[in-house]
N, C-alpha and C. Protein backbone atom coordinates (compact mmCIF):
# COMPACT_ATOMS: atom_id res chain seq x y z
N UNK A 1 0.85 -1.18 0.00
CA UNK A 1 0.00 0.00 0.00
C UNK A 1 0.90 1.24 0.00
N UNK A 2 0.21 1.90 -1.11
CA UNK A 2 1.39 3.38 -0.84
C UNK A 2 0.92 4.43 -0.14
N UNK A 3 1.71 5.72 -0.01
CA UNK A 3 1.32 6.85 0.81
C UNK A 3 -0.06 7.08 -0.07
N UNK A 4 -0.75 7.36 -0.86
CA UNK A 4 -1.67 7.66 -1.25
C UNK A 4 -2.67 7.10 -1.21
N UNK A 5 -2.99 5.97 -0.59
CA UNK A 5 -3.63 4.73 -0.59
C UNK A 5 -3.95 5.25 0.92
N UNK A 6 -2.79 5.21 1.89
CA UNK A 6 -2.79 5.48 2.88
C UNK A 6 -3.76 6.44 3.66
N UNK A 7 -3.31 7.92 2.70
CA UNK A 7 -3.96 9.04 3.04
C UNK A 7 -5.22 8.47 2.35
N UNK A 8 -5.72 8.16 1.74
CA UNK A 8 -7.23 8.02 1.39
C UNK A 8 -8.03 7.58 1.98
N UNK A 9 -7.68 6.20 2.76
CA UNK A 9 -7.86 5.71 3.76
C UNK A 9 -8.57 6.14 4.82
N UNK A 10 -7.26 7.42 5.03
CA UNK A 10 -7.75 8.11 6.59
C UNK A 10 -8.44 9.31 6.39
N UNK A 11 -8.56 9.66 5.02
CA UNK A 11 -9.68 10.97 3.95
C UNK A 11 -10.83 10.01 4.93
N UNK A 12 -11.27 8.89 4.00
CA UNK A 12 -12.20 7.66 4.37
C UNK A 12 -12.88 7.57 5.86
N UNK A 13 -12.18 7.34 6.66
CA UNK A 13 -12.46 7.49 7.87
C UNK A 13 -13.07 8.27 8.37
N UNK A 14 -12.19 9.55 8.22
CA UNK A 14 -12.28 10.74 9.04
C UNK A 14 -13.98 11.65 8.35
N UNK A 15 -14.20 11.20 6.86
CA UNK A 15 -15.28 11.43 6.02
C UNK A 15 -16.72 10.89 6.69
N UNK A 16 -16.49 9.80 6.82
CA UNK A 16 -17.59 8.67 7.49
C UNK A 16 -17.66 8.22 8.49
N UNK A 17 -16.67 8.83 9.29
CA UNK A 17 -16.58 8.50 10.87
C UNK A 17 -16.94 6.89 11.46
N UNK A 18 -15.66 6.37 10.55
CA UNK A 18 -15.61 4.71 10.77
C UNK A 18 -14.10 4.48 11.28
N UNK A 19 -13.82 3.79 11.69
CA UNK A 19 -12.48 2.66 12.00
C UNK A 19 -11.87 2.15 11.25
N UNK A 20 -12.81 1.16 10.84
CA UNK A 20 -12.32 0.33 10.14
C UNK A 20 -12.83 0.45 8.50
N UNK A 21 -11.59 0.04 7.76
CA UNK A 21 -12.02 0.23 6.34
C UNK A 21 -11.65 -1.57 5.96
N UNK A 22 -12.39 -2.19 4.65
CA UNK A 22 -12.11 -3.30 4.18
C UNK A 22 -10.96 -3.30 3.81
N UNK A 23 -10.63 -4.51 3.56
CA UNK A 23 -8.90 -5.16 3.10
C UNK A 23 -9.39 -4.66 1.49
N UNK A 24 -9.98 -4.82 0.98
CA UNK A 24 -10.48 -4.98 -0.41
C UNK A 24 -11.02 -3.31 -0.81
N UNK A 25 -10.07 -1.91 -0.25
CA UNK A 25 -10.32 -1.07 -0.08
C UNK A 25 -10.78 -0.74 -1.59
N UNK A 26 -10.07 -1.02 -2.51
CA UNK A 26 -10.05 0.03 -3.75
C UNK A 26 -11.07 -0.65 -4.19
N UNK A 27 -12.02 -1.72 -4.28
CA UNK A 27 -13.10 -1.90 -4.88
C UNK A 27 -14.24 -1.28 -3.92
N UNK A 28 -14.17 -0.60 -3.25
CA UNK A 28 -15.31 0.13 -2.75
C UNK A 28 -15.84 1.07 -3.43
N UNK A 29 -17.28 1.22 -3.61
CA UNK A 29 -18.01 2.57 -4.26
C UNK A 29 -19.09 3.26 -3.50
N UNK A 30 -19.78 4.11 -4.00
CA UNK A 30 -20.69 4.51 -3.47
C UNK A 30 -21.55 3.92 -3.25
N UNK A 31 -21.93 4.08 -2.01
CA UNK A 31 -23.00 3.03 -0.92
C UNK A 31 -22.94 1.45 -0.70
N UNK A 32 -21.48 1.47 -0.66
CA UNK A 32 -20.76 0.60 0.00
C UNK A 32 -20.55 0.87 1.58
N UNK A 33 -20.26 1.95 1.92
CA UNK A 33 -19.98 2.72 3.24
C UNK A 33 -21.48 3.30 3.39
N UNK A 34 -22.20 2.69 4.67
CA UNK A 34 -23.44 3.01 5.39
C UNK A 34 -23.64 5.00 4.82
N UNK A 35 -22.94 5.97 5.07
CA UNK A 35 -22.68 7.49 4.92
C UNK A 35 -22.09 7.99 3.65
N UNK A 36 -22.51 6.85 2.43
CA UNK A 36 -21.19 6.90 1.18
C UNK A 36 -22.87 7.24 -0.10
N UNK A 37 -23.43 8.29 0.76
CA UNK A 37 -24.35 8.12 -0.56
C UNK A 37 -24.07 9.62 -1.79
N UNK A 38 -24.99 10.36 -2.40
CA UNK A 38 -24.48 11.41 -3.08
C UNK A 38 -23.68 12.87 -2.20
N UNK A 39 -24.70 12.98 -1.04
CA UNK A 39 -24.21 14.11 -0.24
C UNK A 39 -22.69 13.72 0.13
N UNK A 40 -22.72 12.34 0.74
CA UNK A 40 -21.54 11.80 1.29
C UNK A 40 -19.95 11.84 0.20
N UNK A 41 -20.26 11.60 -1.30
CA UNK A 41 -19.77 11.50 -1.70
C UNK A 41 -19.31 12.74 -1.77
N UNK A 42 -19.93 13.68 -2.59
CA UNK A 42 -19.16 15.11 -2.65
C UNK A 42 -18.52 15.57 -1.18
N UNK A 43 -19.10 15.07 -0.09
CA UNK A 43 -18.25 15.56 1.43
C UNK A 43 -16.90 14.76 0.81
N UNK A 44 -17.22 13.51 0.76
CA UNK A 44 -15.48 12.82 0.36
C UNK A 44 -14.87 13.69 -0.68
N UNK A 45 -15.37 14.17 -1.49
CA UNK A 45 -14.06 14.50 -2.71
C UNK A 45 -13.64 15.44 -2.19
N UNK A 46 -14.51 16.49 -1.46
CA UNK A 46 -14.06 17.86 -0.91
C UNK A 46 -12.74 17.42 0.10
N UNK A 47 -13.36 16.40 0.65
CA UNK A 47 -11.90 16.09 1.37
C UNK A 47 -10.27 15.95 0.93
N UNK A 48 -10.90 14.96 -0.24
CA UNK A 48 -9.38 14.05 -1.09
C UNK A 48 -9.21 15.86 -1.24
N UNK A 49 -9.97 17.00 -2.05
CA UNK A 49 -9.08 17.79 -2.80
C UNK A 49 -8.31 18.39 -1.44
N UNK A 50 -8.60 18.72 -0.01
CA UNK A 50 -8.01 19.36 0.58
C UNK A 50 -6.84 18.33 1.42
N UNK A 51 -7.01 17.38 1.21
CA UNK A 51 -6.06 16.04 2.10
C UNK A 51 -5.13 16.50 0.59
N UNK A 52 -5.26 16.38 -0.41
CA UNK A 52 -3.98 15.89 -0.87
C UNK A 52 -3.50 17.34 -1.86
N UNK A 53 -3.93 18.62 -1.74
CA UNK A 53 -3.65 19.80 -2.12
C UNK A 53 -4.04 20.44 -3.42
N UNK A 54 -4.90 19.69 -3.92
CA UNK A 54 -5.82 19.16 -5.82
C UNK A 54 -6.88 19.92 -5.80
N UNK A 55 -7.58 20.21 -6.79
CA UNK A 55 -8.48 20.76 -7.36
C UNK A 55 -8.96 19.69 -8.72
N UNK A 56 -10.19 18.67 -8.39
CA UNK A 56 -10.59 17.69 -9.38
C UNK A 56 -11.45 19.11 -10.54
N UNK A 57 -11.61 18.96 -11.38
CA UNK A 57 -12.32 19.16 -12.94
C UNK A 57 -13.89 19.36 -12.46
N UNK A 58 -14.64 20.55 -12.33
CA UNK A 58 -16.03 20.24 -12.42
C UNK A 58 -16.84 19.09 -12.93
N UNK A 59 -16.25 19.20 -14.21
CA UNK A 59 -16.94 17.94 -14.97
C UNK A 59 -16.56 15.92 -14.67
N UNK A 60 -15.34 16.56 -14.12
CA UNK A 60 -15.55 14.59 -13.68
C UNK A 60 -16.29 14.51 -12.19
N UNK A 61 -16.26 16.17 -11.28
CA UNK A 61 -16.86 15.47 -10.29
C UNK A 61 -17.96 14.64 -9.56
N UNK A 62 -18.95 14.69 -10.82
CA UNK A 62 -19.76 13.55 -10.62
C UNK A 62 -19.69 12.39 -11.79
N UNK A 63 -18.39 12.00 -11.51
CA UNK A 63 -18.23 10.55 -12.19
C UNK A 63 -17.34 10.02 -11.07
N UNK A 64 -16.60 10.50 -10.18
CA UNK A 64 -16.08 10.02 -9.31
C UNK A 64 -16.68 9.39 -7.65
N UNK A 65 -17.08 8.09 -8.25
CA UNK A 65 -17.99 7.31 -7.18
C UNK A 65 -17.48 6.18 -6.69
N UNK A 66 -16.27 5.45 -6.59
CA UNK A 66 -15.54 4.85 -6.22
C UNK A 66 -13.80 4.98 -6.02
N UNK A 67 -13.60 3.98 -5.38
CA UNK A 67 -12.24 4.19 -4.78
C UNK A 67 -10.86 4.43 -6.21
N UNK A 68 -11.15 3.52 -6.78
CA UNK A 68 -10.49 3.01 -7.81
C UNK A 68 -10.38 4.77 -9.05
N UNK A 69 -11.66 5.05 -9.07
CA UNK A 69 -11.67 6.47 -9.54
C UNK A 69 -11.32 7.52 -8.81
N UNK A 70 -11.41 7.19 -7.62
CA UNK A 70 -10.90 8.46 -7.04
C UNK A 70 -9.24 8.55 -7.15
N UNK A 71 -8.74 7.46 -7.16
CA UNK A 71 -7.57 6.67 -6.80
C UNK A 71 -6.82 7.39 -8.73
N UNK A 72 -7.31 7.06 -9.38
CA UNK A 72 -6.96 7.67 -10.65
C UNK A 72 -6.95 8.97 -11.03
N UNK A 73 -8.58 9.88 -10.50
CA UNK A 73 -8.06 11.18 -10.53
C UNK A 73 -6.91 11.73 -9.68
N UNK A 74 -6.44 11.78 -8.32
CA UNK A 74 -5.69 12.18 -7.64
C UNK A 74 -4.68 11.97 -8.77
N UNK A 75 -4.15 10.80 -9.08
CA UNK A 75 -2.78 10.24 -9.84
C UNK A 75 -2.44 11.46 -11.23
N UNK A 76 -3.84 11.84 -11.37
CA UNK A 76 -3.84 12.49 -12.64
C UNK A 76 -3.44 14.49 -12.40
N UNK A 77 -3.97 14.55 -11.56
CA UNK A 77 -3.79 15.75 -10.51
C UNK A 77 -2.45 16.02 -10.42
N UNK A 78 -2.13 15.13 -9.86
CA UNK A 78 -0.44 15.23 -9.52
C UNK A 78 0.14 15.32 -10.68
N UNK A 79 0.09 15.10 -11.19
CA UNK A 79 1.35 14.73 -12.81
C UNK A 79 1.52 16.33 -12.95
């Protein structure tokens, strides 16, 4: 698991006010997590952009509904 994985993780947590996250993190999506529904989701991205210093695209932000996508925009951010 890398630092980015890491921090998402604890984005994750601290978003949904859980403990514990699955081993099988990156296949998680929306309303997978009990608090992971539309409102929830935009609370998460607002997070990733301020956890990891990014500004996502108006237009993908509602395509980004799982881990795996979120996990790709960040990657894309950074470059």
């Amino acid at each position: 698991m890398n630092s980015v994985e890491k921090k998402l993780i604890e984005t994750l947590k601290k978003t949904f006010k859980i403990n514990k996250i699955p081993t099988n993190f990156k296949k998680l999506k929306m309303g997978d997590i009990k608090k992971w529904d539309s409102l929830g989701n935009y609370k998460l991205l607002l997070a990733v952009e301020k956890q990891f210093k990014i500004r996502f695209e108006t237009s993908i932000f509602t395509e980004l509904k799982s881990i795996n996508e979120i996990l790709r925009a960040i990657k894309n951010e950074k470059k």
